[in-house]
PDB file of N, CA and C in Angstrom:
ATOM      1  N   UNK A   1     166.308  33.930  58.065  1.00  0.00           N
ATOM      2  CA  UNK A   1     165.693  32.712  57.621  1.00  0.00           C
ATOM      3  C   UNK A   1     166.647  31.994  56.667  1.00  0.00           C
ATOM      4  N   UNK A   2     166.795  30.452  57.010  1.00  0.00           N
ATOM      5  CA  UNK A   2     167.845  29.967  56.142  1.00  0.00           C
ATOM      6  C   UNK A   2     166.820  29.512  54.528  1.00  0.00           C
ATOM      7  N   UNK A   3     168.056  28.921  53.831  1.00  0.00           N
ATOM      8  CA  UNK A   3     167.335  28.770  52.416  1.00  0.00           C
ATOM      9  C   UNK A   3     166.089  27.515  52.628  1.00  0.00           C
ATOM     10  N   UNK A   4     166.157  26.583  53.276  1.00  0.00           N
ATOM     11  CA  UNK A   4     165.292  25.255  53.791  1.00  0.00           C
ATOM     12  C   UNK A   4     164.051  26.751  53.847  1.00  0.00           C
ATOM     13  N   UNK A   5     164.090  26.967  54.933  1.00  0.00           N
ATOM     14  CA  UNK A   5     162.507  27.958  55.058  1.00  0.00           C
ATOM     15  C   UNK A   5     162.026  28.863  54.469  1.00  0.00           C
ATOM     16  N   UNK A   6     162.899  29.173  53.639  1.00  0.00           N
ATOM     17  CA  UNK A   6     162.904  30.499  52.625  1.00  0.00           C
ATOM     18  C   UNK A   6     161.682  29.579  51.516  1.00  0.00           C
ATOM     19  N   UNK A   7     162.644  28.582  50.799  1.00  0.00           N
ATOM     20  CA  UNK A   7     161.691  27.393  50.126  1.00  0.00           C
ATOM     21  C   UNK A   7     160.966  26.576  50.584  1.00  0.00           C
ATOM     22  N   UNK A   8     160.263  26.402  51.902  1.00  0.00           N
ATOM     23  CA  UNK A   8     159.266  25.703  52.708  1.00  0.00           C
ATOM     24  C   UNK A   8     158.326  26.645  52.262  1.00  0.00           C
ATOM     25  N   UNK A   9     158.819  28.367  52.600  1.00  0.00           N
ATOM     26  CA  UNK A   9     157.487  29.342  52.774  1.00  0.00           C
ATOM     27  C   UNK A   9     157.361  29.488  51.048  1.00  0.00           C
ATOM     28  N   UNK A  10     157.975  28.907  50.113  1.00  0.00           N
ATOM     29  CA  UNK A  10     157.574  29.126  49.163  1.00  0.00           C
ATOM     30  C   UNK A  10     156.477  28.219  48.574  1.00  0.00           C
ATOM     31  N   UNK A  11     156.946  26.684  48.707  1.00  0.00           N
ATOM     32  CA  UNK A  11     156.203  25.918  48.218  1.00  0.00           C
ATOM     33  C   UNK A  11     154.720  25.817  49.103  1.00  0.00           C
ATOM     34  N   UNK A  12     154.870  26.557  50.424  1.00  0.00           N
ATOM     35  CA  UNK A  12     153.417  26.493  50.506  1.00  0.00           C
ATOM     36  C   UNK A  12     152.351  27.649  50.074  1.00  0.00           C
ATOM     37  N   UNK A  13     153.495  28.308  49.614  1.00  0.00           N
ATOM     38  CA  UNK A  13     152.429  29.549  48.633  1.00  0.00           C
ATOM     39  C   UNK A  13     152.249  29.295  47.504  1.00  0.00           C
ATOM     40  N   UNK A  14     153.123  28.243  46.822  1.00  0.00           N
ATOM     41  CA  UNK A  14     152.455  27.657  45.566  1.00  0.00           C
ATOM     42  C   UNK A  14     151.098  26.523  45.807  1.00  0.00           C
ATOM     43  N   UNK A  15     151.385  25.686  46.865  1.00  0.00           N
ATOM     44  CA  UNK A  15     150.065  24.967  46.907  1.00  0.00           C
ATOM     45  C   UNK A  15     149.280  25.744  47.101  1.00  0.00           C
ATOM     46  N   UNK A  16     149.326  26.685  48.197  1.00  0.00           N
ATOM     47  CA  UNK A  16     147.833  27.503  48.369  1.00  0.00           C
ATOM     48  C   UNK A  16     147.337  27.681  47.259  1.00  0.00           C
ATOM     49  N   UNK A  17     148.307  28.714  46.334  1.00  0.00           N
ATOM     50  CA  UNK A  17     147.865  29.146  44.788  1.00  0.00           C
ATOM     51  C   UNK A  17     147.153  28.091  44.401  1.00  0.00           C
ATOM     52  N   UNK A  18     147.605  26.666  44.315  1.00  0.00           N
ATOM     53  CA  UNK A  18     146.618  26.090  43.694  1.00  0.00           C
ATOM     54  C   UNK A  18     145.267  25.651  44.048  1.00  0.00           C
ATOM     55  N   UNK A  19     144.744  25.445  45.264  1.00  0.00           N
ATOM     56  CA  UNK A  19     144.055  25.046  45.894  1.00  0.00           C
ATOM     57  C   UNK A  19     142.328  25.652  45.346  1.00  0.00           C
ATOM     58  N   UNK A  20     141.528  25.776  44.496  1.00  0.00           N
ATOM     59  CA  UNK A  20     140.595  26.431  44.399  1.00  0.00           C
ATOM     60  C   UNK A  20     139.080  25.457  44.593  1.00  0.00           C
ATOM     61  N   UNK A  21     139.055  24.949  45.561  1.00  0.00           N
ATOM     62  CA  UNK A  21     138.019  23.718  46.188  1.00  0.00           C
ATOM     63  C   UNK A  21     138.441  22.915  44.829  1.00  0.00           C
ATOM     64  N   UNK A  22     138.692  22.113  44.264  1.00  0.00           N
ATOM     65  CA  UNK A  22     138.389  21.128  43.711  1.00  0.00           C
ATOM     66  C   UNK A  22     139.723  20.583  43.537  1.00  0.00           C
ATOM     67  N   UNK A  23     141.254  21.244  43.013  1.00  0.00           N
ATOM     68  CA  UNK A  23     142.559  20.636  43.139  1.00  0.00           C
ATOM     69  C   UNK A  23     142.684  19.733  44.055  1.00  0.00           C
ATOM     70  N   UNK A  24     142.846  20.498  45.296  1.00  0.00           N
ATOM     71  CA  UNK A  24     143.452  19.430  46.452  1.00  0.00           C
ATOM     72  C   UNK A  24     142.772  18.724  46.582  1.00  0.00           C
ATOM     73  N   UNK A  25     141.580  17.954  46.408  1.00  0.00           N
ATOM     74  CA  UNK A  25     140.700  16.848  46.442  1.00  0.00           C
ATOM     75  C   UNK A  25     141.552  15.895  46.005  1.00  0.00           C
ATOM     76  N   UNK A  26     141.895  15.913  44.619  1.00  0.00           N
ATOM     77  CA  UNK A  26     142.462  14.810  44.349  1.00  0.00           C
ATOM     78  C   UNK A  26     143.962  15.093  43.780  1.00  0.00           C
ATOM     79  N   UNK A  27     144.486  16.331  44.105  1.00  0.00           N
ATOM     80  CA  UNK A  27     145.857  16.350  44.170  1.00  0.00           C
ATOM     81  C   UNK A  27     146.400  17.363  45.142  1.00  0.00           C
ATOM     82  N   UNK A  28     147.824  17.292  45.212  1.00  0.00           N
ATOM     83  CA  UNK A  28     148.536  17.786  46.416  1.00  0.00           C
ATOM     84  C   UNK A  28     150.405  17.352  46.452  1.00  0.00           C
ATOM     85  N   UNK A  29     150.745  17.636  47.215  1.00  0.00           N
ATOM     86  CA  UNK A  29     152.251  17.468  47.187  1.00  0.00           C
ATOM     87  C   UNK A  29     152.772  16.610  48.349  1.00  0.00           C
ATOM     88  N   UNK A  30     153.707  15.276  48.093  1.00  0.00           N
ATOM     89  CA  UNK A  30     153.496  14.625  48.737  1.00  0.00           C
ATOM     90  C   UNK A  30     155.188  14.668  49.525  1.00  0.00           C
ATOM     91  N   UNK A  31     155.319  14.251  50.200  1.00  0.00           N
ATOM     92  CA  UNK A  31     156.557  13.906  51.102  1.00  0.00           C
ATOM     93  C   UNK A  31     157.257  12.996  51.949  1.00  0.00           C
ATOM     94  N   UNK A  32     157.651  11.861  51.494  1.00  0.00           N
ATOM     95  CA  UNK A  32     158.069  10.788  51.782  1.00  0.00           C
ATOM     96  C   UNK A  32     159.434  10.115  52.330  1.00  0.00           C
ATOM     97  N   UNK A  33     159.108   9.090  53.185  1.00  0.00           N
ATOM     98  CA  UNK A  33     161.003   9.023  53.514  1.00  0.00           C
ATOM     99  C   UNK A  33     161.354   7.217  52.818  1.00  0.00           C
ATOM    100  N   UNK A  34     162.245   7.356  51.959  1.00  0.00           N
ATOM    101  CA  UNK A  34     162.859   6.149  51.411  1.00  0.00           C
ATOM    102  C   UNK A  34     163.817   5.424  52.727  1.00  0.00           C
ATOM    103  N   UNK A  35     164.089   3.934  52.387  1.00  0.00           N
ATOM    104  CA  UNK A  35     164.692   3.118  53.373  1.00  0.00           C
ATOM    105  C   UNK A  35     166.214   2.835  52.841  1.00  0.00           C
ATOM    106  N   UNK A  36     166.707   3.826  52.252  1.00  0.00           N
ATOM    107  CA  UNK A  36     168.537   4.126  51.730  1.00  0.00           C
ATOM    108  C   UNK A  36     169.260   4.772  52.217  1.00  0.00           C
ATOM    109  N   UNK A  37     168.943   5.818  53.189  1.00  0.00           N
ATOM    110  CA  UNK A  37     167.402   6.229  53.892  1.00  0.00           C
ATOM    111  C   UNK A  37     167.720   7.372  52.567  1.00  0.00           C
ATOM    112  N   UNK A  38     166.450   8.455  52.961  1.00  0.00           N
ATOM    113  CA  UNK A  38     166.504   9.570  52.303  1.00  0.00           C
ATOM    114  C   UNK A  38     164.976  10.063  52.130  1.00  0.00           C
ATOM    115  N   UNK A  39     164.659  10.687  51.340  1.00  0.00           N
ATOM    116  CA  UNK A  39     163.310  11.532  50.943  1.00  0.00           C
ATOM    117  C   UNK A  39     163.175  11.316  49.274  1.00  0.00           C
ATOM    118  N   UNK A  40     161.423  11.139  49.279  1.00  0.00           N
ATOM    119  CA  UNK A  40     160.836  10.841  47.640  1.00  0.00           C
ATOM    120  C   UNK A  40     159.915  12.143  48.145  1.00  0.00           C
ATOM    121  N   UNK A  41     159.866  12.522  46.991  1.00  0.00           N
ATOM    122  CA  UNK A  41     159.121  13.901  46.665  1.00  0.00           C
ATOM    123  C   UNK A  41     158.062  13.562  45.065  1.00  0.00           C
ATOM    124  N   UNK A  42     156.779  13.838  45.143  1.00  0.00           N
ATOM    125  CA  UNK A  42     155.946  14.038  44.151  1.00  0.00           C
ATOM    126  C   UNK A  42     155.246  15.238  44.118  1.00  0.00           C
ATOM    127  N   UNK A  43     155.010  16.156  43.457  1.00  0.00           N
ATOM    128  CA  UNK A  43     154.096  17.204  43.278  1.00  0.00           C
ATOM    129  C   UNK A  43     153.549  17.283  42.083  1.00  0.00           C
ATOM    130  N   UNK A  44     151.794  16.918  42.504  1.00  0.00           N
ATOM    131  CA  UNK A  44     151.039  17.007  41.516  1.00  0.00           C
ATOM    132  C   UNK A  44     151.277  17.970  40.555  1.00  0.00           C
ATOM    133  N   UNK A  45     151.198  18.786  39.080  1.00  0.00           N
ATOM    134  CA  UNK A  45     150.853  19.133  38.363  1.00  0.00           C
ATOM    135  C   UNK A  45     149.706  19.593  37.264  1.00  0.00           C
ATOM    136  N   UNK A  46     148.854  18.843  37.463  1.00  0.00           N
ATOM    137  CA  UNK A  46     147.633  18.565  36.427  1.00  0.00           C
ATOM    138  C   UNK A  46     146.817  19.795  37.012  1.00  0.00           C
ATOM    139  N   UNK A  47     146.178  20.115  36.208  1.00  0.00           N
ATOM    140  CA  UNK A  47     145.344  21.530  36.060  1.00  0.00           C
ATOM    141  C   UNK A  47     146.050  22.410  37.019  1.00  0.00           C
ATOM    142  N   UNK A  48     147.564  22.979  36.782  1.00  0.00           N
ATOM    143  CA  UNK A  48     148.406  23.912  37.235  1.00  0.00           C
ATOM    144  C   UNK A  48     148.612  24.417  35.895  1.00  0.00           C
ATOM    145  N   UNK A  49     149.452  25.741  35.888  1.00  0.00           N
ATOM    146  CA  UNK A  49     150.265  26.115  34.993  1.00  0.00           C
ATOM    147  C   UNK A  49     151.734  25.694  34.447  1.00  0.00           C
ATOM    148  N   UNK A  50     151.832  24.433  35.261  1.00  0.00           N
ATOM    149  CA  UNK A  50     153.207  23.784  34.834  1.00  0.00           C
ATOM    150  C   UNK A  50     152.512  22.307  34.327  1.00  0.00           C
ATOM    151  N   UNK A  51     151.282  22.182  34.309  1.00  0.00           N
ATOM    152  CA  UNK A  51     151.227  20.820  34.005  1.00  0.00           C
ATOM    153  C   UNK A  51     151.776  20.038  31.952  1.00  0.00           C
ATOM    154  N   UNK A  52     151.875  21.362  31.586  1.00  0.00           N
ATOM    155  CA  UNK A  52     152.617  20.483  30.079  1.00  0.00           C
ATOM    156  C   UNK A  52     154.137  20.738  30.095  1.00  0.00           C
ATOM    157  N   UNK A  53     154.409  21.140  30.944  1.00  0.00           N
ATOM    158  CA  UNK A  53     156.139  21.265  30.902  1.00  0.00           C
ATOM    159  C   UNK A  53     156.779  20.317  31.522  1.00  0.00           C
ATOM    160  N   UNK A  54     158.021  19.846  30.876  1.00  0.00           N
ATOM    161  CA  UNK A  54     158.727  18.565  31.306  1.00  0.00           C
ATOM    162  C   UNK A  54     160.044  19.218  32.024  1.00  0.00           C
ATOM    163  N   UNK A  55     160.675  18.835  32.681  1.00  0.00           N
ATOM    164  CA  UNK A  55     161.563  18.847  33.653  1.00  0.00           C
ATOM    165  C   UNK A  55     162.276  17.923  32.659  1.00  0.00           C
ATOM    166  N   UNK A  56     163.894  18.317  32.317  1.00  0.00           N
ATOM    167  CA  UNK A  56     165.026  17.330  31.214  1.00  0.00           C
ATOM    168  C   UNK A  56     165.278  16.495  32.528  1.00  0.00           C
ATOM    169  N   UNK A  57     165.086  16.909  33.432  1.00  0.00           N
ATOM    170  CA  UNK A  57     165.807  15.491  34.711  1.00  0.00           C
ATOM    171  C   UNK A  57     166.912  15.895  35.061  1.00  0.00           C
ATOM    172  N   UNK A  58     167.425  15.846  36.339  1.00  0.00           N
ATOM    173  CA  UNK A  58     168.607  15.895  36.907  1.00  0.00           C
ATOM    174  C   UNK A  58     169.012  14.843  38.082  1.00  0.00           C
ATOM    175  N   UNK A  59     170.326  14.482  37.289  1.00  0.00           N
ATOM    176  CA  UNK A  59     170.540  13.196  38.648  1.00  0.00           C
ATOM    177  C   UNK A  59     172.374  13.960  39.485  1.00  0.00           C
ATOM    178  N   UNK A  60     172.374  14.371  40.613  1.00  0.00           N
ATOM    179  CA  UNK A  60     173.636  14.213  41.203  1.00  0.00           C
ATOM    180  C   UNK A  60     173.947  13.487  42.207  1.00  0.00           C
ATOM    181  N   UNK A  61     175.049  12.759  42.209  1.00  0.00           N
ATOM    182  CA  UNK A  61     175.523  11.830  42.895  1.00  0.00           C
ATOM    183  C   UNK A  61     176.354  12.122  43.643  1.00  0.00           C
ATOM    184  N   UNK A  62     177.197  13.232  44.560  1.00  0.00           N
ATOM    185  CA  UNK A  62     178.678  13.640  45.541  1.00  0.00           C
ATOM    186  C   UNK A  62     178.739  12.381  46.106  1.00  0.00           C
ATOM    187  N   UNK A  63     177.964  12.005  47.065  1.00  0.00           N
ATOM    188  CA  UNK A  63     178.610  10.875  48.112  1.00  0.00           C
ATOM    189  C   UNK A  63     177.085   9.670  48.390  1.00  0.00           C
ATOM    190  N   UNK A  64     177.129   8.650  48.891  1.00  0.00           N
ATOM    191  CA  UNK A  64     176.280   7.498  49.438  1.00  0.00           C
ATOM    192  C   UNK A  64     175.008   8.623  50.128  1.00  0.00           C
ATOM    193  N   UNK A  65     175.252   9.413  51.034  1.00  0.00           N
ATOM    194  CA  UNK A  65     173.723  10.393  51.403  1.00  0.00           C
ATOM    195  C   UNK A  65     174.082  11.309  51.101  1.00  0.00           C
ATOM    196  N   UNK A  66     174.657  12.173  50.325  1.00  0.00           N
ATOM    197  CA  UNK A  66     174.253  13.374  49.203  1.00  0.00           C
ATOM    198  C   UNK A  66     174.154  13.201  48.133  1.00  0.00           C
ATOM    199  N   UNK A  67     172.951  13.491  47.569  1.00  0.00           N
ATOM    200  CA  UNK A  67     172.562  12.888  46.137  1.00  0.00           C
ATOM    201  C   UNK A  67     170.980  13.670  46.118  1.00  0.00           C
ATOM    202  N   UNK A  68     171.016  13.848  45.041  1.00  0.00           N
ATOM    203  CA  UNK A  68     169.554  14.320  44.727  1.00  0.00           C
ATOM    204  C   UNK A  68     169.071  13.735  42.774  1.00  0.00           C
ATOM    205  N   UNK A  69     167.835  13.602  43.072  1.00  0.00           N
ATOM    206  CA  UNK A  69     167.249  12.891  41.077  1.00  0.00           C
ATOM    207  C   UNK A  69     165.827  14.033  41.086  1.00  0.00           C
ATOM    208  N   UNK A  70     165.677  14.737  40.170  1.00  0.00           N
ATOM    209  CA  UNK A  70     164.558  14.708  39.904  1.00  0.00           C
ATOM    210  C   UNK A  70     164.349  14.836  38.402  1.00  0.00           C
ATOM    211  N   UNK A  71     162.805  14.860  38.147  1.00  0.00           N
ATOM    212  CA  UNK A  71     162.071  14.451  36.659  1.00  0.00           C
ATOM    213  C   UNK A  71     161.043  14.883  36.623  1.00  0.00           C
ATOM    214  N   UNK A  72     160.290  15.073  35.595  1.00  0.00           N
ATOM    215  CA  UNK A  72     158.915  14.877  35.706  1.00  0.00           C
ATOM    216  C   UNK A  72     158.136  13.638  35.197  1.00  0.00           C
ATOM    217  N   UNK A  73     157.091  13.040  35.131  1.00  0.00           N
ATOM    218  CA  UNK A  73     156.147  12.314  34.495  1.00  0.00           C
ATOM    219  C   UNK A  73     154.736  12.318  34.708  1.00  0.00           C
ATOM    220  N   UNK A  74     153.977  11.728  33.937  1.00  0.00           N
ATOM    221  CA  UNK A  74     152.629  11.795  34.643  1.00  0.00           C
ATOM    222  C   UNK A  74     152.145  12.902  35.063  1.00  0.00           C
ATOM    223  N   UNK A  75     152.587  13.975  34.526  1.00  0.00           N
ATOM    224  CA  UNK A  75     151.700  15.445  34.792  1.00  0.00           C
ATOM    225  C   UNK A  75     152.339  15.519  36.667  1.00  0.00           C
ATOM    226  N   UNK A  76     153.502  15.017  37.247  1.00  0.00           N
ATOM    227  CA  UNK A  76     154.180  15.238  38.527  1.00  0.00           C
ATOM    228  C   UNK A  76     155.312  15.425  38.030  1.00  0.00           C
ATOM    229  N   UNK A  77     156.073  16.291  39.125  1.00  0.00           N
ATOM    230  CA  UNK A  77     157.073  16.468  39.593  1.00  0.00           C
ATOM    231  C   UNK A  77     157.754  15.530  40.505  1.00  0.00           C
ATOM    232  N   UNK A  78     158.277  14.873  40.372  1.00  0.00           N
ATOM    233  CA  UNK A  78     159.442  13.754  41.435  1.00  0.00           C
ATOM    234  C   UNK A  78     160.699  13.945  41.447  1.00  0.00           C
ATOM    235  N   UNK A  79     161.075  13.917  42.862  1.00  0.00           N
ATOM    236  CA  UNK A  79     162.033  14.078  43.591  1.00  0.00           C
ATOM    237  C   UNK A  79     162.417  13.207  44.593  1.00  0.00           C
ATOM    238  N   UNK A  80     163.537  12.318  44.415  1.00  0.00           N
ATOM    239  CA  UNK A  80     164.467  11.354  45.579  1.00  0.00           C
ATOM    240  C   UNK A  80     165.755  12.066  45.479  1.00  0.00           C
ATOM    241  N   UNK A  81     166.298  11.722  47.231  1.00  0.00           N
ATOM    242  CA  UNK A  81     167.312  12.554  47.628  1.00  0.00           C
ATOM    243  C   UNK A  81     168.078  11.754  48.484  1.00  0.00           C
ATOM    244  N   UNK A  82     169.203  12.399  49.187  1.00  0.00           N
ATOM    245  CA  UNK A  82     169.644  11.725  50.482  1.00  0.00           C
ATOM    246  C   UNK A  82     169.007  12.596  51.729  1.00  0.00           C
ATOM    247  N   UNK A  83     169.568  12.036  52.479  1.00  0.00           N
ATOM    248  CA  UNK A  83     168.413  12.201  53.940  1.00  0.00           C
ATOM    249  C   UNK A  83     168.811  13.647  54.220  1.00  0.00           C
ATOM    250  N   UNK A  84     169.761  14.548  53.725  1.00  0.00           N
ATOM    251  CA  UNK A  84     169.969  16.092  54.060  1.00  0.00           C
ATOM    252  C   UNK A  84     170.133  16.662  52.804  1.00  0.00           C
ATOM    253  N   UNK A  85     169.197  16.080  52.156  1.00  0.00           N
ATOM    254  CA  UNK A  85     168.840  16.823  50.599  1.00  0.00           C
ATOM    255  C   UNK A  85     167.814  17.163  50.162  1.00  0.00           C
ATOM    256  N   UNK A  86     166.488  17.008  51.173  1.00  0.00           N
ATOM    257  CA  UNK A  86     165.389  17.618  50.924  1.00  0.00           C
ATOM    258  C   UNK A  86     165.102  19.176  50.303  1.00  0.00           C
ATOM    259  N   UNK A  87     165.767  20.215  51.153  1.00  0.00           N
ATOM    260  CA  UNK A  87     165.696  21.400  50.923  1.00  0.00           C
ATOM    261  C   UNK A  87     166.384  21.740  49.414  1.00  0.00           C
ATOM    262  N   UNK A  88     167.468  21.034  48.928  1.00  0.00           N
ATOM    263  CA  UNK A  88     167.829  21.208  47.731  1.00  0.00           C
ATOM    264  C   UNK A  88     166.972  20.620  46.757  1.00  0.00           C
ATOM    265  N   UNK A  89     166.322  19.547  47.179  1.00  0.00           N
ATOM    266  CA  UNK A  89     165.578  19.319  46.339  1.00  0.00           C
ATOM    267  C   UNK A  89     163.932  19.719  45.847  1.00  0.00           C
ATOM    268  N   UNK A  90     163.927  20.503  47.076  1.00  0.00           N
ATOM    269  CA  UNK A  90     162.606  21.664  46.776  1.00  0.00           C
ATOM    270  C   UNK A  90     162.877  22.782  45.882  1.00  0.00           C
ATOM    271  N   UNK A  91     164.419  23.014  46.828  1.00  0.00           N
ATOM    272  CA  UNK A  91     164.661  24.490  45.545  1.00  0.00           C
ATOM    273  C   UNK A  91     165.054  23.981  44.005  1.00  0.00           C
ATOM    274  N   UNK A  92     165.246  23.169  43.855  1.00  0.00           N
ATOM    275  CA  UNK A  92     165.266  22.591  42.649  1.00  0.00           C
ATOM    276  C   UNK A  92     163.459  22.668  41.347  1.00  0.00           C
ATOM    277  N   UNK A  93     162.680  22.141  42.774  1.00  0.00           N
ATOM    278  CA  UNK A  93     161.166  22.177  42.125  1.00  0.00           C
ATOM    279  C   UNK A  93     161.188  23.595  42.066  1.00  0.00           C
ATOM    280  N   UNK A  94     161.365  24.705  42.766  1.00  0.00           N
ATOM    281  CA  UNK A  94     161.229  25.791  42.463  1.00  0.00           C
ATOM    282  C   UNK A  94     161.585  27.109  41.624  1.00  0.00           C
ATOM    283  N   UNK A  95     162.906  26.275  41.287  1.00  0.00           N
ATOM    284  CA  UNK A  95     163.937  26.947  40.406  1.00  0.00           C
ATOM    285  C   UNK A  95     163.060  26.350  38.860  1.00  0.00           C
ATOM    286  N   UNK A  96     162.465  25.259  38.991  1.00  0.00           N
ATOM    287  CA  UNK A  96     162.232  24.820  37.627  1.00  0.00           C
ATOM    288  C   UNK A  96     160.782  25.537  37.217  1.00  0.00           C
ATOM    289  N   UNK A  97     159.980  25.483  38.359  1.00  0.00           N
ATOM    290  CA  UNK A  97     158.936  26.214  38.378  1.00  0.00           C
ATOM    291  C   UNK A  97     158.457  27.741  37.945  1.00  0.00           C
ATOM    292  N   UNK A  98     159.295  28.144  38.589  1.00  0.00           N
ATOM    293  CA  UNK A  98     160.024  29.825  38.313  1.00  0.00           C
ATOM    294  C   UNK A  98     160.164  29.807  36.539  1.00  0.00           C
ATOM    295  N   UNK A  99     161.065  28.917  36.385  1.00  0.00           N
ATOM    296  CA  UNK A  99     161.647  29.341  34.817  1.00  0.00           C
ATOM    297  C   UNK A  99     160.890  29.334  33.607  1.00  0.00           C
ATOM    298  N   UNK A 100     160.812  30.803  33.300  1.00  0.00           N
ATOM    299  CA  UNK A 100     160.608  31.281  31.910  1.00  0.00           C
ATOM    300  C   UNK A 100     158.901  32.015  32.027  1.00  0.00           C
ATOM    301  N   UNK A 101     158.811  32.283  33.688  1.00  0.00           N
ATOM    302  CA  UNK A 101     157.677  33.118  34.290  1.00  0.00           C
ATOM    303  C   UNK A 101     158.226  34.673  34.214  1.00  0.00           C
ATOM    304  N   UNK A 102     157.673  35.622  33.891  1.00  0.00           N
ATOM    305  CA  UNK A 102     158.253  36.883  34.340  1.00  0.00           C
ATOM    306  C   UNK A 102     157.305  37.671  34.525  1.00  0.00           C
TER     307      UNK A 102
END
């Protein structure tokens, strides 16, 4: 299994985790395609265990479609990328997610 599915099968074991009838009603993780082209990424936060932790932000720039930004605000996680930067930019939500759990 490459790293893309390794972190697909992860982040959908974190939504499950969250899911207890009333979350996903009105939140969930979203997945979007920008017209630069590329991918916007939001993942709710609010009544999770990451919802008071801030993400310092990371912006990299290599080339015109490799690039990845993410941040937090608003009790979300956001993520824009270039169009073959999705998977880095999950493991990114996950690497941040992970940290300082043991």
């Amino acid at each position: 299994m490459g790293d893309s599915e390794h972190v697909l099968g992860w982040l959908q074991g974190w939504y499950a985790a969250q899911c207890d009838g009333d979350w996903e009603h009105e939140r969930g993780v979203r997945i979007d395609t920008l017209d630069n082209p590329g991918w916007s990424v939001r993942i709710d936060l609010a009544e999770t265990d990451l919802a008071e932790r801030e993400h310092p932000g990371r912006d990299v720039h290599r080339a015109p479609h490799d690039w990845v930004r993410v941040w937090t605000s608003e009790k979300a996680f956001h993520a824009v990328c270039g169009p073959g930067n999705l998977g880095e930019a999950l493991t990114l939500f996950r690497a941040w997610a992970g940290a300082g759990t043991a």
